[in-house]
C-alpha atoms as a PDB file:
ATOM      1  CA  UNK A   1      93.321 -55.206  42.477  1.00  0.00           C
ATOM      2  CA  UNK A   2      92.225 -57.785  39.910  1.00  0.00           C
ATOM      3  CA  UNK A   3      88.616 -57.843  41.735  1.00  0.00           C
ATOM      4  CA  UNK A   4      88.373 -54.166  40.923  1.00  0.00           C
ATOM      5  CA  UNK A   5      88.941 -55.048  37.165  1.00  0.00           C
ATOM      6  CA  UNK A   6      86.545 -58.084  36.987  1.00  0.00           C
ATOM      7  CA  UNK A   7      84.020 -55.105  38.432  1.00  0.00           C
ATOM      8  CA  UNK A   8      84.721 -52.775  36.153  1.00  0.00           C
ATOM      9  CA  UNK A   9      84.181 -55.208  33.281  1.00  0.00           C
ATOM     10  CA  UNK A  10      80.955 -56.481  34.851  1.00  0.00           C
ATOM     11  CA  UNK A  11      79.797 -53.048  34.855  1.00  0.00           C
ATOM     12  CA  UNK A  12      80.578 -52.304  31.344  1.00  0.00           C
ATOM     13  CA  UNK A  13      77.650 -52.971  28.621  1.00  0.00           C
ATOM     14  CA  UNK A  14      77.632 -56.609  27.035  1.00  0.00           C
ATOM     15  CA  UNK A  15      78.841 -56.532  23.414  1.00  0.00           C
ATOM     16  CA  UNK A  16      76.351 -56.652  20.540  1.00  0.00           C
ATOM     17  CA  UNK A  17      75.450 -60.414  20.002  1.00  0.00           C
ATOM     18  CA  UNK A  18      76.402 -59.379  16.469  1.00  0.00           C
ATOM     19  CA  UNK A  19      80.366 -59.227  17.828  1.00  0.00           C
ATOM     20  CA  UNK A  20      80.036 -63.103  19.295  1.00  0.00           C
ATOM     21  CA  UNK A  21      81.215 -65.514  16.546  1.00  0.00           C
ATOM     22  CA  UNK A  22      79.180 -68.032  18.317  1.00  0.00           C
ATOM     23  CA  UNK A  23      75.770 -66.390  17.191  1.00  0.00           C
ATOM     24  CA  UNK A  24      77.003 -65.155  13.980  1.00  0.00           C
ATOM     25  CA  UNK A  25      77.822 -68.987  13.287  1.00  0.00           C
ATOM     26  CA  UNK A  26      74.867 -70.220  14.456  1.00  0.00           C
END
């Protein structure tokens, strides 16, 4: 069942780079 999640969530759009702390820091 969990490999049907990680799917899902591979499917779904990456988040705006604007949502990572990590670029917003840099």
């Amino acid at each position: 069942m969990r490999e049907r999640r990680l799917l899902l969530l591979w499917r779904r759009p990456p988040p705006p780079l604007e949502a990572m702390p990590s670029v917003s820091g840099s």
